[in-house]
PDB file of N, CA and C in Angstrom:
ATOM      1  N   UNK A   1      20.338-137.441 -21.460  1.00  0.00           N
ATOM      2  CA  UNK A   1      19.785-138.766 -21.243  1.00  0.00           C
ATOM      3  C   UNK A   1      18.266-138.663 -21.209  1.00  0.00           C
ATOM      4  N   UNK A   2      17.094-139.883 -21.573  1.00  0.00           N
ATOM      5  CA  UNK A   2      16.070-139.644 -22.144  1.00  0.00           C
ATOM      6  C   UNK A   2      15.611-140.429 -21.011  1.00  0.00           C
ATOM      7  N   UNK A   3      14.780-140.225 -20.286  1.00  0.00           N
ATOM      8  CA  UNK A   3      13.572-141.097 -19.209  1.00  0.00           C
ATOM      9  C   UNK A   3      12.857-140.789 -19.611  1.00  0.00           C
ATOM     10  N   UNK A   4      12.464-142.274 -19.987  1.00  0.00           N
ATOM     11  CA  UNK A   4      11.153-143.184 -20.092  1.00  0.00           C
ATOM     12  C   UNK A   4      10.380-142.865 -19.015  1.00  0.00           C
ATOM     13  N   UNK A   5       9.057-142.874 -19.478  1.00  0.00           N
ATOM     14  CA  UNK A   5       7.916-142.509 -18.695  1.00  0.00           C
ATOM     15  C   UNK A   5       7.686-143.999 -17.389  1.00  0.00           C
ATOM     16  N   UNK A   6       8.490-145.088 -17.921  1.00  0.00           N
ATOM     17  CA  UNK A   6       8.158-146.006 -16.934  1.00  0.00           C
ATOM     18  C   UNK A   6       9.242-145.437 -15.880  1.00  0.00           C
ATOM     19  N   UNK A   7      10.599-145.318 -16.409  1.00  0.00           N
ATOM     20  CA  UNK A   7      11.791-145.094 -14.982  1.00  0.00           C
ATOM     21  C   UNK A   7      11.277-143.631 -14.316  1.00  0.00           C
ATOM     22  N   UNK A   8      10.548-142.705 -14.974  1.00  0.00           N
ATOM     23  CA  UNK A   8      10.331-141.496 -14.020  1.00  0.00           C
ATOM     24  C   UNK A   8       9.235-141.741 -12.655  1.00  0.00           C
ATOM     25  N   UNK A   9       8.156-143.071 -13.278  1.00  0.00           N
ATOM     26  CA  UNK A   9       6.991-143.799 -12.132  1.00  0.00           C
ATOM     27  C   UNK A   9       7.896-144.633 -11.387  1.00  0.00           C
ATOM     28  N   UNK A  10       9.316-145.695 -11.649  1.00  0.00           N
ATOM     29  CA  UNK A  10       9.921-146.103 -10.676  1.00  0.00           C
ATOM     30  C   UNK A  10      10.583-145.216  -9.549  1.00  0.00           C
ATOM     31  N   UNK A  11      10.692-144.119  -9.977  1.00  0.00           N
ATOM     32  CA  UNK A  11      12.048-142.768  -9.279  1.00  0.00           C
ATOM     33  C   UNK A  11      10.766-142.347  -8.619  1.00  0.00           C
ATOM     34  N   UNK A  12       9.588-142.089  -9.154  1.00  0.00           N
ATOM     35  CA  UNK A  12       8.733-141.384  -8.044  1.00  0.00           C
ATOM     36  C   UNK A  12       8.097-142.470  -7.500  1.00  0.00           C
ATOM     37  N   UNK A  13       8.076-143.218  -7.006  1.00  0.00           N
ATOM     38  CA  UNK A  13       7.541-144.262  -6.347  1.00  0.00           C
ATOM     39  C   UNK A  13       8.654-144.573  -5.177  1.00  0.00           C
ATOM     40  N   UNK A  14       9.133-144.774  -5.735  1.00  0.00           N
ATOM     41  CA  UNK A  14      10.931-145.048  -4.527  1.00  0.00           C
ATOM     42  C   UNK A  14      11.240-143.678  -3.502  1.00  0.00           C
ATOM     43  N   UNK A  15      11.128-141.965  -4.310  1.00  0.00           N
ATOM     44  CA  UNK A  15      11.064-141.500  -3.729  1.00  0.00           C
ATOM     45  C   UNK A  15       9.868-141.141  -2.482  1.00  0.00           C
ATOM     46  N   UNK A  16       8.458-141.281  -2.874  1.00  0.00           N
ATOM     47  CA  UNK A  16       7.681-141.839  -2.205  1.00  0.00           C
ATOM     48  C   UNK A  16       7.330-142.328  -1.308  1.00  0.00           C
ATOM     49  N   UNK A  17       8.187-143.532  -1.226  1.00  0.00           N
ATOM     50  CA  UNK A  17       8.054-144.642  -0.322  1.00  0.00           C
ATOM     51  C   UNK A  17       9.392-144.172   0.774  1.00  0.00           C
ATOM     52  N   UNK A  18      10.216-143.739   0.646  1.00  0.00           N
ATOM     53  CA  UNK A  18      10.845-143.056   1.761  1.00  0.00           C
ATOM     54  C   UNK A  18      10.317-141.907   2.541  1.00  0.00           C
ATOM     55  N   UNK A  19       9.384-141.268   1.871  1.00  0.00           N
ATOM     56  CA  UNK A  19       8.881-140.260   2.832  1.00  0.00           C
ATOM     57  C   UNK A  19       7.753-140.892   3.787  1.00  0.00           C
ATOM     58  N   UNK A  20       7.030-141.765   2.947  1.00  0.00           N
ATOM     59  CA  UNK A  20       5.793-142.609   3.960  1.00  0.00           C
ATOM     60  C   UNK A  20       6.748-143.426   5.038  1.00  0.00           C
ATOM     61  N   UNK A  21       8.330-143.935   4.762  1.00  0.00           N
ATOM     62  CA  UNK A  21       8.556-144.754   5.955  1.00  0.00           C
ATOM     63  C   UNK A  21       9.303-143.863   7.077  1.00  0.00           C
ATOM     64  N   UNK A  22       9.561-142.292   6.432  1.00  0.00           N
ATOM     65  CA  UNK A  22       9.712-141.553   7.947  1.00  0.00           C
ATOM     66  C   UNK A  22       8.413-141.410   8.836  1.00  0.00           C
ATOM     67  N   UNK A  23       7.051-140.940   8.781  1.00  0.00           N
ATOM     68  CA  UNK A  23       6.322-141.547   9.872  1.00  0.00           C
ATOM     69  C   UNK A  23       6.322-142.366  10.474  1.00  0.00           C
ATOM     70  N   UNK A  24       6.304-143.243  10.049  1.00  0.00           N
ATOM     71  CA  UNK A  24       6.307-144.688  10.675  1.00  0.00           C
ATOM     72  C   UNK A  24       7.014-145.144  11.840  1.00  0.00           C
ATOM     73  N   UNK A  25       8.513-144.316  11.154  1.00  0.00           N
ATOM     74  CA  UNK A  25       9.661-144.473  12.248  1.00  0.00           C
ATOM     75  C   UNK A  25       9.632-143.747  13.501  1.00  0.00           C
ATOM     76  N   UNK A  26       9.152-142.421  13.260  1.00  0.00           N
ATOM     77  CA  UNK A  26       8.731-141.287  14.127  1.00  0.00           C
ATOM     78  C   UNK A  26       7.644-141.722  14.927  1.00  0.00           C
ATOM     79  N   UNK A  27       6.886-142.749  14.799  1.00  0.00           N
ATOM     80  CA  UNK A  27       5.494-143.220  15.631  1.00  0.00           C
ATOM     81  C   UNK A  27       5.817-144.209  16.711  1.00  0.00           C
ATOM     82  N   UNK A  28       6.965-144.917  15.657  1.00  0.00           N
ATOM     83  CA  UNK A  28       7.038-146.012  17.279  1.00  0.00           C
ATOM     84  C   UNK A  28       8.465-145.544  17.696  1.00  0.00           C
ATOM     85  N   UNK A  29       8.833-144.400  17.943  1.00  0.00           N
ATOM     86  CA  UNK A  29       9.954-144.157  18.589  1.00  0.00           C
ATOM     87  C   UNK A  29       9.193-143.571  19.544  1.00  0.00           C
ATOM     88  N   UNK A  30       7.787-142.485  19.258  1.00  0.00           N
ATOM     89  CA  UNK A  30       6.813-141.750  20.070  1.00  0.00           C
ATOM     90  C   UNK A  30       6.260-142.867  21.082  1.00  0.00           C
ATOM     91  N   UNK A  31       6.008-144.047  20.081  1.00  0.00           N
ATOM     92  CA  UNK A  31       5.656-144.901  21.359  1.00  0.00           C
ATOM     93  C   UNK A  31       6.089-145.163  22.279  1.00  0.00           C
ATOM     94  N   UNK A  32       7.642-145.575  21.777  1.00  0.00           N
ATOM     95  CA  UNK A  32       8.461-146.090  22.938  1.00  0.00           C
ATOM     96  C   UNK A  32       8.226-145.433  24.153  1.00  0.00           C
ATOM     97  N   UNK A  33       8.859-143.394  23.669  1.00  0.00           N
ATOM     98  CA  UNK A  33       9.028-142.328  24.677  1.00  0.00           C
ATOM     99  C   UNK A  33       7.584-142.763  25.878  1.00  0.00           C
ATOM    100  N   UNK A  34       6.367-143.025  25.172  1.00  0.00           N
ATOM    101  CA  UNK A  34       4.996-143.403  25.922  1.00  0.00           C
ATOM    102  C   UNK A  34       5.222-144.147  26.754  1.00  0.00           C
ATOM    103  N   UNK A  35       6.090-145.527  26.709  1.00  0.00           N
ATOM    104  CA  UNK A  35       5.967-145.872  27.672  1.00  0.00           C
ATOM    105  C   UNK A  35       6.217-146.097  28.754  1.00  0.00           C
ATOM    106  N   UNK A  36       5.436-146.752  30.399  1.00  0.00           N
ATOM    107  CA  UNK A  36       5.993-146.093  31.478  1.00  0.00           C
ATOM    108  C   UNK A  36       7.331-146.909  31.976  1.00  0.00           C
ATOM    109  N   UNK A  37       8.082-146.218  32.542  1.00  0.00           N
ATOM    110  CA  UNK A  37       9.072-147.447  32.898  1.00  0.00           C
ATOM    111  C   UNK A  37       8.936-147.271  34.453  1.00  0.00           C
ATOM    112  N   UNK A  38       9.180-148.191  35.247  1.00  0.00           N
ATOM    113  CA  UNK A  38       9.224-148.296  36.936  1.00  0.00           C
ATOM    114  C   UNK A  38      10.299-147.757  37.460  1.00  0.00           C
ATOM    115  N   UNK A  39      10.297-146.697  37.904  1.00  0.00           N
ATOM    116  CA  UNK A  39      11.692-146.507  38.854  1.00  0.00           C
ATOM    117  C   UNK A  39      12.258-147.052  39.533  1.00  0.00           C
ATOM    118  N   UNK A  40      13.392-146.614  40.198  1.00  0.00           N
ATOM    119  CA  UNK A  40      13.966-147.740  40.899  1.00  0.00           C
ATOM    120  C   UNK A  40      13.263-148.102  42.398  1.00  0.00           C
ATOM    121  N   UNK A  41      12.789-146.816  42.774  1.00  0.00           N
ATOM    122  CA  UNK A  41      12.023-146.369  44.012  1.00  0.00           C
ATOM    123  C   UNK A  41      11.037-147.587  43.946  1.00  0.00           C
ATOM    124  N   UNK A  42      10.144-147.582  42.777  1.00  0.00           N
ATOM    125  CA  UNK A  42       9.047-148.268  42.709  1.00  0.00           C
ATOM    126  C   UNK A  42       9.452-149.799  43.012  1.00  0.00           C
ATOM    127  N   UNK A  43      10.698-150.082  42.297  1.00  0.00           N
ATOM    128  CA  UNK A  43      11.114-151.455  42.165  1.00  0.00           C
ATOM    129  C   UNK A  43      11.181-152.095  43.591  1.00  0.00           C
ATOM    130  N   UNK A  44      11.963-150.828  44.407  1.00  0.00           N
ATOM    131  CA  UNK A  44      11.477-151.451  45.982  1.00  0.00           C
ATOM    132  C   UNK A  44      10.495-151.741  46.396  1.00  0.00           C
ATOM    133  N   UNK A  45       9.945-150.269  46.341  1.00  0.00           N
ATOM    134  CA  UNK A  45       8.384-150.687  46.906  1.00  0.00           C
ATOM    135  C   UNK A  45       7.555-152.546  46.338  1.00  0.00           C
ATOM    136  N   UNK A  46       7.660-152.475  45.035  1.00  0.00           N
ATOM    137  CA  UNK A  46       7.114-153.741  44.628  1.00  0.00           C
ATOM    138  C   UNK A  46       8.162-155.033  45.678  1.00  0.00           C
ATOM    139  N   UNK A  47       9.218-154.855  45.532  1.00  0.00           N
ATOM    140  CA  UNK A  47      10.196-155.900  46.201  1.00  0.00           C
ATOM    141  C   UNK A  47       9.119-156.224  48.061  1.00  0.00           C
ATOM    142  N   UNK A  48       9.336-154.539  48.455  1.00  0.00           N
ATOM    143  CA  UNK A  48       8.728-154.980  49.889  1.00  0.00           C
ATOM    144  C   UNK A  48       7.620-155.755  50.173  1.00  0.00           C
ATOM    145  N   UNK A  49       6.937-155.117  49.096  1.00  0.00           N
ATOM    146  CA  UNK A  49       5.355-156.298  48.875  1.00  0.00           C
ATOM    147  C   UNK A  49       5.191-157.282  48.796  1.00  0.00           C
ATOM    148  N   UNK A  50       6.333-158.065  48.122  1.00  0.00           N
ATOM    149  CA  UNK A  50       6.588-159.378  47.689  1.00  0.00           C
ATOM    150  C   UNK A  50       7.074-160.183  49.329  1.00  0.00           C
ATOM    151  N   UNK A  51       7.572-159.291  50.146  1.00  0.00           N
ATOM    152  CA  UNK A  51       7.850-160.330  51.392  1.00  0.00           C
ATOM    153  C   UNK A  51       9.696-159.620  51.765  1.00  0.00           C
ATOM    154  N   UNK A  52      10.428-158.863  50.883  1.00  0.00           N
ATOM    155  CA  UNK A  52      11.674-158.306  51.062  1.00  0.00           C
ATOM    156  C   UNK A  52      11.693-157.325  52.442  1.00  0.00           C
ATOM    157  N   UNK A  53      12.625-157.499  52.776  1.00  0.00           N
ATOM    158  CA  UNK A  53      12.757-156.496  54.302  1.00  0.00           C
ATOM    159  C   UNK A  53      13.957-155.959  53.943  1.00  0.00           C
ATOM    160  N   UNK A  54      15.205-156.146  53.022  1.00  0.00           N
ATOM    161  CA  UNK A  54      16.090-155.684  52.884  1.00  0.00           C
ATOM    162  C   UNK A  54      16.942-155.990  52.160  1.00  0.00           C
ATOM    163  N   UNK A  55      16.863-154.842  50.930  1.00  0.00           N
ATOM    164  CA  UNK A  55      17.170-154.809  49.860  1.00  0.00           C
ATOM    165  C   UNK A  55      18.960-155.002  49.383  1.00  0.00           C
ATOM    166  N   UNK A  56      19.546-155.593  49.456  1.00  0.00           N
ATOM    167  CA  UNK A  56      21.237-155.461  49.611  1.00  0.00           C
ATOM    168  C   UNK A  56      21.578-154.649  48.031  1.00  0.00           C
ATOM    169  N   UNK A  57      20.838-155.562  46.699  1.00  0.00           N
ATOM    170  CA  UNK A  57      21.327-155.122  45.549  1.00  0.00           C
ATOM    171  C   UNK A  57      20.160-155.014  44.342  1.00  0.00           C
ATOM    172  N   UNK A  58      20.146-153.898  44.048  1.00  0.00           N
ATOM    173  CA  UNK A  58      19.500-153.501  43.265  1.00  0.00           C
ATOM    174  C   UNK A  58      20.138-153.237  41.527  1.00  0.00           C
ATOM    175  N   UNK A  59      19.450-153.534  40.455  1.00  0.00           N
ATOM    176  CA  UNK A  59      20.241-153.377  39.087  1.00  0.00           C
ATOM    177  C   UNK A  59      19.394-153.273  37.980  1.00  0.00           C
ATOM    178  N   UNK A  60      19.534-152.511  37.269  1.00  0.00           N
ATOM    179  CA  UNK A  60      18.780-152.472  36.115  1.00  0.00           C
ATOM    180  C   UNK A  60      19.247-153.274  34.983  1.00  0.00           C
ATOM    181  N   UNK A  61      18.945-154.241  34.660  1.00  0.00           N
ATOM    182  CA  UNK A  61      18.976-154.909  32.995  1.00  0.00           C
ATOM    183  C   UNK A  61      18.738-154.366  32.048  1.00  0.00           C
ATOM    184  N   UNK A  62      18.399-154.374  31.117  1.00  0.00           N
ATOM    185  CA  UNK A  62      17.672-153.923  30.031  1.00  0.00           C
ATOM    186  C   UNK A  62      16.305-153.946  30.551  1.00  0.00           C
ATOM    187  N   UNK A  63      15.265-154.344  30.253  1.00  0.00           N
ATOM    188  CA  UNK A  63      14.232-154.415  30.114  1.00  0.00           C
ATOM    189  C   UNK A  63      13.492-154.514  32.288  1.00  0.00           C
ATOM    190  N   UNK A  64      14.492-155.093  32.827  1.00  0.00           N
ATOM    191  CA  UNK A  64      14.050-155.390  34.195  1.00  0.00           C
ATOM    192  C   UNK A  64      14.845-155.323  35.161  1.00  0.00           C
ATOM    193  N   UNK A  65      14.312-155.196  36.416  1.00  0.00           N
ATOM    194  CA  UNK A  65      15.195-154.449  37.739  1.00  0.00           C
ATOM    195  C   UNK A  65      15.482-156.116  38.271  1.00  0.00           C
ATOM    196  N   UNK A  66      16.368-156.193  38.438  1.00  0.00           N
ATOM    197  CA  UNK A  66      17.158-157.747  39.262  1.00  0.00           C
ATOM    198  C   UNK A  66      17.341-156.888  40.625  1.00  0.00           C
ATOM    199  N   UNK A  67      16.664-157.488  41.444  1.00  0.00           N
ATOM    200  CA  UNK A  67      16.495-156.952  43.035  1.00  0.00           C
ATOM    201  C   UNK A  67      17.168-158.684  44.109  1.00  0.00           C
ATOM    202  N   UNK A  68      18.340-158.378  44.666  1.00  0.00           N
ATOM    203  CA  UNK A  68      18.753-159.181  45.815  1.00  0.00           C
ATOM    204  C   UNK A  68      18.440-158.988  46.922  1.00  0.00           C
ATOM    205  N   UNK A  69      18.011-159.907  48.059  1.00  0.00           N
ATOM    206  CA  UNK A  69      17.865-158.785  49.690  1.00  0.00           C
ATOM    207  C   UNK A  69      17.382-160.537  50.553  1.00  0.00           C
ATOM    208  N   UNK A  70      17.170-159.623  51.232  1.00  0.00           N
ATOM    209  CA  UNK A  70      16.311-161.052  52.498  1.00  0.00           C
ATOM    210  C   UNK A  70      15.184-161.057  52.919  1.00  0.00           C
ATOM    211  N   UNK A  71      14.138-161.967  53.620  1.00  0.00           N
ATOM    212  CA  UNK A  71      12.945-162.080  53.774  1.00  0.00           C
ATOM    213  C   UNK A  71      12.970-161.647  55.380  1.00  0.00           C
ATOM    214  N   UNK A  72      12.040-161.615  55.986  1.00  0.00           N
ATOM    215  CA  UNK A  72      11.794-161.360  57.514  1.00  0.00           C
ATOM    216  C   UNK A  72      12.854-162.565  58.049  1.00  0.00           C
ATOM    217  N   UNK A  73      12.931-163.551  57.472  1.00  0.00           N
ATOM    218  CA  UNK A  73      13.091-165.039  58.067  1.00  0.00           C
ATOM    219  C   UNK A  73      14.831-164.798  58.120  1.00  0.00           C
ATOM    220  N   UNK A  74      15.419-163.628  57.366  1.00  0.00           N
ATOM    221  CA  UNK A  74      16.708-163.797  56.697  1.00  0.00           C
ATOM    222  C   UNK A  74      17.117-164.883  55.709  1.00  0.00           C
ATOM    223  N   UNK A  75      15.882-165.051  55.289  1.00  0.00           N
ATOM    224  CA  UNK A  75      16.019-166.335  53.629  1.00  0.00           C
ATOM    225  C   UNK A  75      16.407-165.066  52.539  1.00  0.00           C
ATOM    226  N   UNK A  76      17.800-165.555  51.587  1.00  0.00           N
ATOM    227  CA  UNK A  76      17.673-164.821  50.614  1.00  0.00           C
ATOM    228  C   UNK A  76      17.021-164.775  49.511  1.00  0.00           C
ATOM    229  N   UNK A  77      16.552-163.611  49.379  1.00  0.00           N
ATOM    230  CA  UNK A  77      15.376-163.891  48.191  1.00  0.00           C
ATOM    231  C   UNK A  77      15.811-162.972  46.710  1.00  0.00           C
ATOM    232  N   UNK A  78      15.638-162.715  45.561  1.00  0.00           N
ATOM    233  CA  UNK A  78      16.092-162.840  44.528  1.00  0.00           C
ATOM    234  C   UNK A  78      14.958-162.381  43.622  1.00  0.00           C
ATOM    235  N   UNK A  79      14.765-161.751  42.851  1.00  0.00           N
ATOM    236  CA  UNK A  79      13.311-160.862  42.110  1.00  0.00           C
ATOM    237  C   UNK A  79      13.360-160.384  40.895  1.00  0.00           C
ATOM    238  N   UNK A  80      13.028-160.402  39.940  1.00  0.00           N
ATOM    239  CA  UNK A  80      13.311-159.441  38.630  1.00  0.00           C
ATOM    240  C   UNK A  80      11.910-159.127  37.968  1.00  0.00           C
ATOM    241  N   UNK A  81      12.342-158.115  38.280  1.00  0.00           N
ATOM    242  CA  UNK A  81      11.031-156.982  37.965  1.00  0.00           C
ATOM    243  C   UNK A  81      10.823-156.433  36.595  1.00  0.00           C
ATOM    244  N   UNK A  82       9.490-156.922  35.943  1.00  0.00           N
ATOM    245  CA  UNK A  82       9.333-156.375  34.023  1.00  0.00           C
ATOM    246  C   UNK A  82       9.561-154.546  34.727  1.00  0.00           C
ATOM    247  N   UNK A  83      10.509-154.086  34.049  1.00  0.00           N
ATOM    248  CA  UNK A  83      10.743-152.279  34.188  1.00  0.00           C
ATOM    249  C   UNK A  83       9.313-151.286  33.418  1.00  0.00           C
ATOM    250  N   UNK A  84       8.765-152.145  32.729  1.00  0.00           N
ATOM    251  CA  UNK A  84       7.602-151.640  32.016  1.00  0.00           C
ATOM    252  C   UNK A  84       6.372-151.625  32.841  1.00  0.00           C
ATOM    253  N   UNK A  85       5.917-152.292  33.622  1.00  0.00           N
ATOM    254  CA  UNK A  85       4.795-152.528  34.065  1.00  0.00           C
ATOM    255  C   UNK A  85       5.024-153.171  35.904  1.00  0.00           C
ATOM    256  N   UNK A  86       5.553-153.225  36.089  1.00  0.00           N
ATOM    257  CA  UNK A  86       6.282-153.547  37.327  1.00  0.00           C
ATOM    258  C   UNK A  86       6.110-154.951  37.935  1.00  0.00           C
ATOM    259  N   UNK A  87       5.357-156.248  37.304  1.00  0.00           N
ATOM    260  CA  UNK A  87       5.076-157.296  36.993  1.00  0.00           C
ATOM    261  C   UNK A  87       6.124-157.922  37.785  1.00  0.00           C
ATOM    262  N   UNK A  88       6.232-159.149  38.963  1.00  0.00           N
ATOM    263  CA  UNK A  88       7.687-159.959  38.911  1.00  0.00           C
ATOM    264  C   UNK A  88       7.364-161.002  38.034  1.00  0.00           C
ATOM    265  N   UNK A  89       8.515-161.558  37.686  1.00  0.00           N
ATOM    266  CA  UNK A  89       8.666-162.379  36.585  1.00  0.00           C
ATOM    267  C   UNK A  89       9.296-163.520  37.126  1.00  0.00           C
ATOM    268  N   UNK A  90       8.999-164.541  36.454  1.00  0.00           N
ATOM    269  CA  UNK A  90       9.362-166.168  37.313  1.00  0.00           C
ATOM    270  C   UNK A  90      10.850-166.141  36.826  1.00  0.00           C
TER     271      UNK A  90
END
């Protein structure tokens, strides 16, 4: 079989372009690993700050810690924490 000088520039171009999109993939997976996530430890600590005296239930979501517990007052209070940056979220 005879390739044309155009299908041998499509075949190396295609092959090409798969090797440039393994970096790519390898960079933001590196990122991800970068970034920090909040422990659960921390998630308290942030909870106590917020006004919590006692934590009943603690849970990780995906992305954020859902914290249950009570206030000094025994009002129940209710929290979800960004796991990335330790942020509460409305």
């Amino acid at each position: 079989m005879r390739m044309t000088r155009r299908t041998i520039c499509l075949l190396a171009a295609l092959g090409l372009s798969g090797f440039a999109a393994g970096p790519a993939r390898a960079s933001k997976a590196k990122i991800r690993e970068t970034i920090a996530i909040i422990s659960e430890s921390q998630a308290r600590s942030i909870a106590w700050s917020a006004g919590l005296v006692h934590v009943e239930e603690i849970l990780r979501y995906g992305d954020r810690w859902e914290i249950a517990g009570r206030s000094a007052d025994h009002d129940e209070m209710m929290l979800d924490i960004d796991i990335r940056n330790g942020r509460i979220l409305d």
